[in-house]
Protein backbone atom coordinates (compact mmCIF):
# COMPACT_ATOMS: atom_id res chain seq x y z
CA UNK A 1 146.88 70.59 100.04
CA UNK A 2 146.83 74.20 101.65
CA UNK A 3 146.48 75.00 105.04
CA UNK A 4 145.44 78.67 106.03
CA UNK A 5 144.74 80.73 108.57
CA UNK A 6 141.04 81.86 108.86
CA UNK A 7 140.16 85.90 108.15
CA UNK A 8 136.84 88.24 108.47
CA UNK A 9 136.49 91.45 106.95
CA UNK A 10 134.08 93.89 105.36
CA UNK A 11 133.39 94.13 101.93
CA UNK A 12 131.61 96.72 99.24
CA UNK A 13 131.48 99.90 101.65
CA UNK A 14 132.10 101.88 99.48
CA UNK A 15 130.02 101.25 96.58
CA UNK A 16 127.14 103.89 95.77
CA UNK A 17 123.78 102.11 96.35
CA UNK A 18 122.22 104.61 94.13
CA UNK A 19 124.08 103.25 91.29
CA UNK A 20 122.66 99.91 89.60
CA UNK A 21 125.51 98.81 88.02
CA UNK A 22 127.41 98.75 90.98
CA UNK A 23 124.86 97.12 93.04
CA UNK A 24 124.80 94.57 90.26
CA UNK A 25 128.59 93.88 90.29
CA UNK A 26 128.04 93.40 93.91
CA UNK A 27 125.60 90.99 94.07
CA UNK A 28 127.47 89.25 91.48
CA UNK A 29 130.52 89.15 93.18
CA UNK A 30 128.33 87.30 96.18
CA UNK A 31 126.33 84.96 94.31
CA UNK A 32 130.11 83.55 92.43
CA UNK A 33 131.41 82.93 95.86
CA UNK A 34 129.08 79.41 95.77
CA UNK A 35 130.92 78.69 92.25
CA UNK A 36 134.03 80.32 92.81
CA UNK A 37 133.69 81.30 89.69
CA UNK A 38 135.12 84.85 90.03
CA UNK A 39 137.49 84.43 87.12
CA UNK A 40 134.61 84.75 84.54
CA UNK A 41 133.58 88.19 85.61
CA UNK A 42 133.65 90.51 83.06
CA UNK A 43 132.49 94.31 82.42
CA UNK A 44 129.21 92.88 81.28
CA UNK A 45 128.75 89.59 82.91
CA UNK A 46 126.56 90.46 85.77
CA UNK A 47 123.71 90.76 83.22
CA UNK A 48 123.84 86.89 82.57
CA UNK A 49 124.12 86.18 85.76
CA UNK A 50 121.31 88.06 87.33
CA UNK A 51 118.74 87.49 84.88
CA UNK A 52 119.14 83.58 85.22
CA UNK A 53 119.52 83.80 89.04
CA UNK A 54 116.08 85.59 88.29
CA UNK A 55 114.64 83.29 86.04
CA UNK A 56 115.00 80.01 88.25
CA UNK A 57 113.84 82.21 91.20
CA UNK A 58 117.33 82.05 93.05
CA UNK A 59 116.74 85.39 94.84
CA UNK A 60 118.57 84.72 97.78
CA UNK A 61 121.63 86.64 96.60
CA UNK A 62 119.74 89.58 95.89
CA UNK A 63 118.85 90.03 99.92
CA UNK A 64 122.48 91.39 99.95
CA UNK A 65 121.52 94.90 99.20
CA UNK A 66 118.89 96.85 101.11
CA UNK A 67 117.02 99.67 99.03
CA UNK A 68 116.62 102.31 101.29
CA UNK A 69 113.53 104.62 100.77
CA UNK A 70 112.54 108.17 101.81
CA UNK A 71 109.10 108.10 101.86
CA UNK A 72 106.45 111.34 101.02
CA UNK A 73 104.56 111.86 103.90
CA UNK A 74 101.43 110.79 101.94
CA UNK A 75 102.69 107.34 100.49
CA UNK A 76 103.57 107.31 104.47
CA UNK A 77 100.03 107.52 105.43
CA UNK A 78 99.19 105.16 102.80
CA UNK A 79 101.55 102.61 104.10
CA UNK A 80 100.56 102.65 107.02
CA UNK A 81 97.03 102.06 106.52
CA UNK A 82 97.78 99.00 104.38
CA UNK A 83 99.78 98.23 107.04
CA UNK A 84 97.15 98.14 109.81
CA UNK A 85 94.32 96.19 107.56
CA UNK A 86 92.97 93.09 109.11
CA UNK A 87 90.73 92.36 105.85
CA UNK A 88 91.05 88.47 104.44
CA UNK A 89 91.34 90.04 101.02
CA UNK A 90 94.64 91.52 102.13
CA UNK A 91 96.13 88.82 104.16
CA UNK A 92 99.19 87.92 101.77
CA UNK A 93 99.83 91.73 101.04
CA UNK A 94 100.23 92.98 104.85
CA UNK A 95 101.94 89.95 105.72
CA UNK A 96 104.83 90.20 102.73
CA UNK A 97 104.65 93.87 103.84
CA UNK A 98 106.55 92.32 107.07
CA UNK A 99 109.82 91.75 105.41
CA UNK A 100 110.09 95.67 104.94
CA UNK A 101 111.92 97.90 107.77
CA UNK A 102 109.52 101.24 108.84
CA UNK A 103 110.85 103.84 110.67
CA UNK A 104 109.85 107.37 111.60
CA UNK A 105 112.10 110.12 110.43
CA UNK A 106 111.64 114.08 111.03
CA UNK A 107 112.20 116.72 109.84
CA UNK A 108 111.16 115.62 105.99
CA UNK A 109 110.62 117.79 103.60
CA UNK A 110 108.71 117.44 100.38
CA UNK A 111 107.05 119.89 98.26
CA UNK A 112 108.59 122.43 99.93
CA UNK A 113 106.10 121.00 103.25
CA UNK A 114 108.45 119.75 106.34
CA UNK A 115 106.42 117.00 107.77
CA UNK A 116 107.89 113.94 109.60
CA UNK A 117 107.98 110.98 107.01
CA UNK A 118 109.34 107.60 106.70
CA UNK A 119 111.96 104.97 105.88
CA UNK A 120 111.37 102.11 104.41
CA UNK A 121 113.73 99.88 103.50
CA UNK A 122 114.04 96.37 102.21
CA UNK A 123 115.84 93.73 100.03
CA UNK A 124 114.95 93.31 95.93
CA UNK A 125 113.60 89.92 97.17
CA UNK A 126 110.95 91.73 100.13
CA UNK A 127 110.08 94.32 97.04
CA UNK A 128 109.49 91.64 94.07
CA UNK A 129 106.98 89.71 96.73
CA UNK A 130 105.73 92.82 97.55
CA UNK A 131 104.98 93.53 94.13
CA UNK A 132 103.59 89.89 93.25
CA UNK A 133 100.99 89.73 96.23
CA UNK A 134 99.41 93.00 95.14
CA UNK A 135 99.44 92.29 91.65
CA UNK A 136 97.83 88.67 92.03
CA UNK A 137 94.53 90.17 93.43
CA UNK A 138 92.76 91.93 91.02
CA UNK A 139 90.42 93.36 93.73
CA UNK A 140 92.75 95.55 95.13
CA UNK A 141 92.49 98.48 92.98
CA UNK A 142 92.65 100.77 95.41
CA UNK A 143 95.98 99.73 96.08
CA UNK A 144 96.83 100.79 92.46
CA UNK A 145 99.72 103.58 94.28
CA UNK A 146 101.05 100.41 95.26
CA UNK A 147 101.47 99.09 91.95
CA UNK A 148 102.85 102.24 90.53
CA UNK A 149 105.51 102.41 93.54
CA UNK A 150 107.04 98.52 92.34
CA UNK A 151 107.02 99.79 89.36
CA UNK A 152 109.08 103.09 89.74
CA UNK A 153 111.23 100.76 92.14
CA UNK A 154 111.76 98.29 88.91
CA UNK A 155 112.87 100.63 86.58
CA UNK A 156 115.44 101.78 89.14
CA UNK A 157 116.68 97.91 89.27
CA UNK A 158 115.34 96.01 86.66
CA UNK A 159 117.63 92.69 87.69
CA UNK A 160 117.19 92.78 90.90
CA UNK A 161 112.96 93.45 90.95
CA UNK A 162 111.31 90.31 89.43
CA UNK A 163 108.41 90.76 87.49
CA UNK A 164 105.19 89.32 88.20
CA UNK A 165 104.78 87.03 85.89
CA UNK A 166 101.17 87.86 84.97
CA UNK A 167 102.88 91.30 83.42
CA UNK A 168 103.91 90.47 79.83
CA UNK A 169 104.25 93.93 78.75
CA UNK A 170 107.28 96.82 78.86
CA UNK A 171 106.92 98.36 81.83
CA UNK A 172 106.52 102.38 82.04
CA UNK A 173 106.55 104.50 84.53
CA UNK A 174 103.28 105.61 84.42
CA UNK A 175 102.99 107.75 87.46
CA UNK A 176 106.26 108.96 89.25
CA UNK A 177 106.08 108.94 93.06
CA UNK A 178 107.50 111.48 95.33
CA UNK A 179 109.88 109.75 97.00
CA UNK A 180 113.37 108.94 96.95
CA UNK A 181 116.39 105.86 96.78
CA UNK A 182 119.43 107.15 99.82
CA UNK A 183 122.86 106.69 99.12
CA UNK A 184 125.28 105.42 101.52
CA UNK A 185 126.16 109.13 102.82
CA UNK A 186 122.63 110.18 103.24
CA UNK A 187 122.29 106.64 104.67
CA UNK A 188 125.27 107.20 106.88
CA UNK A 189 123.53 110.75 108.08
CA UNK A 190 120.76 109.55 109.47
CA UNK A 191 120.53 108.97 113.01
CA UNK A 192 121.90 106.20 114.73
CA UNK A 193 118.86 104.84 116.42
CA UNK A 194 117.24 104.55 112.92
CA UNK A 195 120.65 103.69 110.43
CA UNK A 196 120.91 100.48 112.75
CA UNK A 197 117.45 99.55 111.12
CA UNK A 198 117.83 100.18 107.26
CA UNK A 199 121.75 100.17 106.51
CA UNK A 200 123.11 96.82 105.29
CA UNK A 201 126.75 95.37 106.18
CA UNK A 202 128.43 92.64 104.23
CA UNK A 203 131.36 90.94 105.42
CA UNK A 204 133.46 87.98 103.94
CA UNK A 205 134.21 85.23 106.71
CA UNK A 206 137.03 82.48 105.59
CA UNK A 207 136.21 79.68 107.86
CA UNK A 208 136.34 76.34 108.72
CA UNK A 209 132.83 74.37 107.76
CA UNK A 210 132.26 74.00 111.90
CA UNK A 211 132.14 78.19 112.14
CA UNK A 212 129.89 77.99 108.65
CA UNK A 213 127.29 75.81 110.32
CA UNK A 214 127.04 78.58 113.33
CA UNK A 215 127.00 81.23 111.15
CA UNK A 216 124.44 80.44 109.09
CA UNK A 217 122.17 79.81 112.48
CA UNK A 218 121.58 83.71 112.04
CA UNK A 219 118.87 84.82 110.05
CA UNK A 220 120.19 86.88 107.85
CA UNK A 221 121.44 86.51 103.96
CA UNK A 222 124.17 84.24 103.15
CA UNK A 223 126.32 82.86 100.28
CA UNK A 224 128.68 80.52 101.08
CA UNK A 225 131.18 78.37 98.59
CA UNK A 226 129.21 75.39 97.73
CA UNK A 227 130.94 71.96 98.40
CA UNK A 228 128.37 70.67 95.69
CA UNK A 229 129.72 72.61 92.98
CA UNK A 230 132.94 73.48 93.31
CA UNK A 231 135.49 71.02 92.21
CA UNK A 232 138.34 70.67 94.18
CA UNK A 233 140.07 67.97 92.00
CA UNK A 234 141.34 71.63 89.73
CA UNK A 235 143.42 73.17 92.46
CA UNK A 236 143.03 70.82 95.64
CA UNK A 237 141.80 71.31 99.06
CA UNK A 238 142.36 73.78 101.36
CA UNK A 239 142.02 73.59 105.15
CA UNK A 240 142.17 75.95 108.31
CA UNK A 241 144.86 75.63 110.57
CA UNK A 242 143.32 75.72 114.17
CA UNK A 243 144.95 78.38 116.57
CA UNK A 244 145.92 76.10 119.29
CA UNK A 245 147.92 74.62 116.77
CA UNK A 246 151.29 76.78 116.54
CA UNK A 247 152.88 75.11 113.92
CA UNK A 248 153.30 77.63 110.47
CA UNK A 249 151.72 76.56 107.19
CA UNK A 250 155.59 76.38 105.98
CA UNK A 251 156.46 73.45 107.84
CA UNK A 252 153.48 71.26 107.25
CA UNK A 253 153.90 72.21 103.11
CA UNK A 254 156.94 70.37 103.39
CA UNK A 255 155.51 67.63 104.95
CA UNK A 256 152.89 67.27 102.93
CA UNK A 257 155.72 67.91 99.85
CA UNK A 258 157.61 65.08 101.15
CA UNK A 259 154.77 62.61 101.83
CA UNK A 260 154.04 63.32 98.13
CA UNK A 261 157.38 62.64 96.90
CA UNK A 262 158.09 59.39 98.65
CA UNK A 263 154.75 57.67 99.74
CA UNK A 264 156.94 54.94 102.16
CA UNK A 265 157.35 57.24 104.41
CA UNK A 266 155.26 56.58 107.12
CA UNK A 267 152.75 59.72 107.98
CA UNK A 268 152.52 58.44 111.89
CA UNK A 269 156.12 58.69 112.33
CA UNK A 270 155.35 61.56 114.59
CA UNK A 271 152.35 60.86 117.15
CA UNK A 272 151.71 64.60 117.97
CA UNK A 273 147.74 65.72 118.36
CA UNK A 274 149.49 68.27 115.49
CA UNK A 275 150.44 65.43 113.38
CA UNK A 276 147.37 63.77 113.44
CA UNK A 277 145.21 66.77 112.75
CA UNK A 278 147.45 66.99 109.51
CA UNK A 279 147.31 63.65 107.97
CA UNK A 280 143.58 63.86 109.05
CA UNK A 281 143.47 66.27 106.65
CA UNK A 282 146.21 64.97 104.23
CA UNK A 283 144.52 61.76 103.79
CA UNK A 284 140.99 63.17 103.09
CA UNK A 285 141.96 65.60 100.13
CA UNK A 286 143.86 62.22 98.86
CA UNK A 287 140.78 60.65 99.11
CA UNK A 288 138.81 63.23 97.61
CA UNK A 289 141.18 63.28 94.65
CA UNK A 290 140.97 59.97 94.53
CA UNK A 291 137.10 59.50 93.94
CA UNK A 292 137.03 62.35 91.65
CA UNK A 293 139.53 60.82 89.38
CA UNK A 294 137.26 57.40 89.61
CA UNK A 295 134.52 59.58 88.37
CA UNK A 296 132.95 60.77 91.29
CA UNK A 297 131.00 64.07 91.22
CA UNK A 298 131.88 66.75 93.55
CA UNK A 299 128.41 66.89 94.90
CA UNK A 300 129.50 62.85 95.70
CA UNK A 301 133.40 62.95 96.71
CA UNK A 302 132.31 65.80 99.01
CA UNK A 303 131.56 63.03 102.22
CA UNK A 304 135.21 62.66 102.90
CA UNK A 305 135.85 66.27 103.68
CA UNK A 306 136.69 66.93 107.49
CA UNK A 307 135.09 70.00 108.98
CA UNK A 308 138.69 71.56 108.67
CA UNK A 309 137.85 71.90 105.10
CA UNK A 310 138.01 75.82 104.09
CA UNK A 311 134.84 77.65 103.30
CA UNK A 312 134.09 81.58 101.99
CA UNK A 313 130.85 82.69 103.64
CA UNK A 314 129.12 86.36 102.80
CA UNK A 315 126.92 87.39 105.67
CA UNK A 316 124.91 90.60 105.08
CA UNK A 317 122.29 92.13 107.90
CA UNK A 318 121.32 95.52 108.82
CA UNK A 319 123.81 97.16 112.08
CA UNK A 320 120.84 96.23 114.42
CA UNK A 321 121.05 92.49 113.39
CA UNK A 322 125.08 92.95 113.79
CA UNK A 323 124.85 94.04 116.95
CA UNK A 324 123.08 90.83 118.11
CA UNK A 325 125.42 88.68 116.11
CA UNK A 326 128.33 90.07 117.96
CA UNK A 327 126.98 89.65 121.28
CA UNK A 328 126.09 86.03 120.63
CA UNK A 329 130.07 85.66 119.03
CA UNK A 330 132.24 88.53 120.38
CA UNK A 331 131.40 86.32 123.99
CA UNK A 332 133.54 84.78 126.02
CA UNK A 333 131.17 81.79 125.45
CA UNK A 334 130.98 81.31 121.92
CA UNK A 335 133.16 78.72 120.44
CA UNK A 336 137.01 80.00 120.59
CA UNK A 337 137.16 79.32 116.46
CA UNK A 338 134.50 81.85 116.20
CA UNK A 339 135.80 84.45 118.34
CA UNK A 340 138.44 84.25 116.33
CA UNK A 341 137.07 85.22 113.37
CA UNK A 342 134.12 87.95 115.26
CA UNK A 343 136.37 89.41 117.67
CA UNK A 344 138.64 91.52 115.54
CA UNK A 345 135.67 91.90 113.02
CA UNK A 346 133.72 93.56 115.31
CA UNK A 347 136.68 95.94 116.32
CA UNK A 348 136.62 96.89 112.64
CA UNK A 349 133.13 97.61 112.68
CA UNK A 350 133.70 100.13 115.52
CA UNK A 351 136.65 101.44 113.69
CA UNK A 352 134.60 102.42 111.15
CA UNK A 353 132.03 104.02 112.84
CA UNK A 354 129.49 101.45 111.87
CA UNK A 355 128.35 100.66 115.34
CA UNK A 356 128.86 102.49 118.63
CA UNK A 357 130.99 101.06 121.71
């Protein structure tokens, strides 16, 4: 048994959204949190990993990466008409056109024109439904620019874009839009009042499973170390020390070192709230042991684990969706084992100039 102290922090700011690989390792990264398999990552083992998150249609670890998309004023316009349709024949188009972000921008210039454009911006996930609703009616050939667009978008990130499966063929790009993928700086340049809508923030939280269950309340995109798969029996069970608690993680080692050693010894000896919180704990991970050793799945030998029990969660959201996650957390009513955790997060996100005051 380990006890530890809980921790938030961002992660992957600094890796160039531009670059596929590197979103790949990312997402990667994320979606091995739920294993913790992050031992088996290699050079090349995103590839594997990807494609058969793709193939089962696991795409919730690809809404950790917004692709973030300066529009020509044209494909603009033609957005926005889309957009505004009411026709039945479009109905599952405009409404999967929802989970993009639009935003004016001026000041664009294209073709040597400076008109005011857009930016749109949205997850692999938003894109690849994009791309199946217009593809699965047959009708809508005048939304062939559409098409075109997923496409050019595909070959930018062929694991992350599904594939309709209705296209059998090699995609090429057949017709090359005028319009371009930001990177994090030009991200970073753009105005506040419309970076707060398009650029994406992930942070790691290590937490107890009673902050997990309020963090995943938010609507955002999670991965979180899966209780199902990941077999404690290997390395044991970990567990977060709660701050009212002062006693270090030194002290109860030893306890729990002793206890081990010489199982006479009887674990109520001391009738401190702090004792009992620790052979709580103590006794569950011998439990869990216990039924794993008997044969016991983890997926099954799971129900003895307190809420204590240590969890990794990923959150990712775009600044503006930060901003209402702190003022739900950073409050002086949200529960103290969250503020823990969101208070001196959110002083790093002002640190780094992510979000203003």
């Amino acid at each position: 048994m380990k006890i530890i102290k809980p921790d938030a922090y961002i992660v992957f700011c600094d890796i160039t959204s531009t670059d596929a690989i590197s979103v790949y390792k990312k997402i990667e990264q994320i979606a091995r949190c739920c294993y913790k398999s992050e031992d088996k990552i290699t050079d090349t083992s995103h590839e594997v990993i990807l494609k058969t998150l793709g193939s089962k249609g696991h795409l919730a670890m690809f809404e950790h990466h917004n692709i973030v998309i300066k529009l020509h004023p044209q494909t603009h316009k033609l957005f926005e008409r889309l957009r505004g349709t009411t026709t039945v024949a479009y109905a599952e188009l405009t409404r999967t056109l929802r989970y993009l972000n639009f935003t004016a921008s001026s000041n664009f210039t294209a073709s040597s024109n400076t008109e005011k454009g857009c930016i749109v911006s949205g997850s692999p996930t938003a894109w690849s439904k994009v791309w199946s609703a217009v593809e699965a009616k047959n009708s809508l050939s005048s939304e062939n620019w559409l098409n075109h667009f997923c496409r050019w978008l595909y070959l930018q990130y062929p694991l992350l874009i599904v594939k309709p499966e209705k296209i059998t063929t090699d995609i090429t790009q057949s017709c090359t839009p005028e319009q371009k993928i930001l990177s994090e700086n030009e991200i970073d340049a753009l105005p506040y009042h419309i970076r707060r809508h398009h650029k994406m923030v992930t942070a790691k939280f290590i937490c107890d499973r009673g902050v997990s269950h309020e963090l995943v309340r938010h609507r955002n995109s999670f991965a979180q170390e899966s209780t199902r798969y990941v077999n404690y029996g290997k390395s044991g069970c970990q567990f977060i020390l709660p701050y009212w608690i002062e006693t270090g993680d030194g002290e109860y080692d030893v306890k729990w070192n002793k206890y081990q050693s010489d199982h006479s010894v009887d674990p109520y000896t001391e009738d401190s709230a702090e004792s009992q919180w620790f052979w709580a704990c103590a006794y569950a991970e011998r439990a869990y042991l216990k039924l794993i050793d008997q044969g016991w799945s983890p997926q099954q030998a799971r129900s003895v684990l307190p809420n204590s029990c240590k969890t990794e969660v990923y959150m990712s959201c775009t600044l503006a969706y930060w901003e209402w996650f702190f003022k739900m957390r950073d409050s002086k009513y949200a529960h103290p084992q969250m503020q823990e955790v969101a208070i001196p997060l959110h002083a790093e996100f002002i640190f780094r100039g992510f979000l203003n005051d």
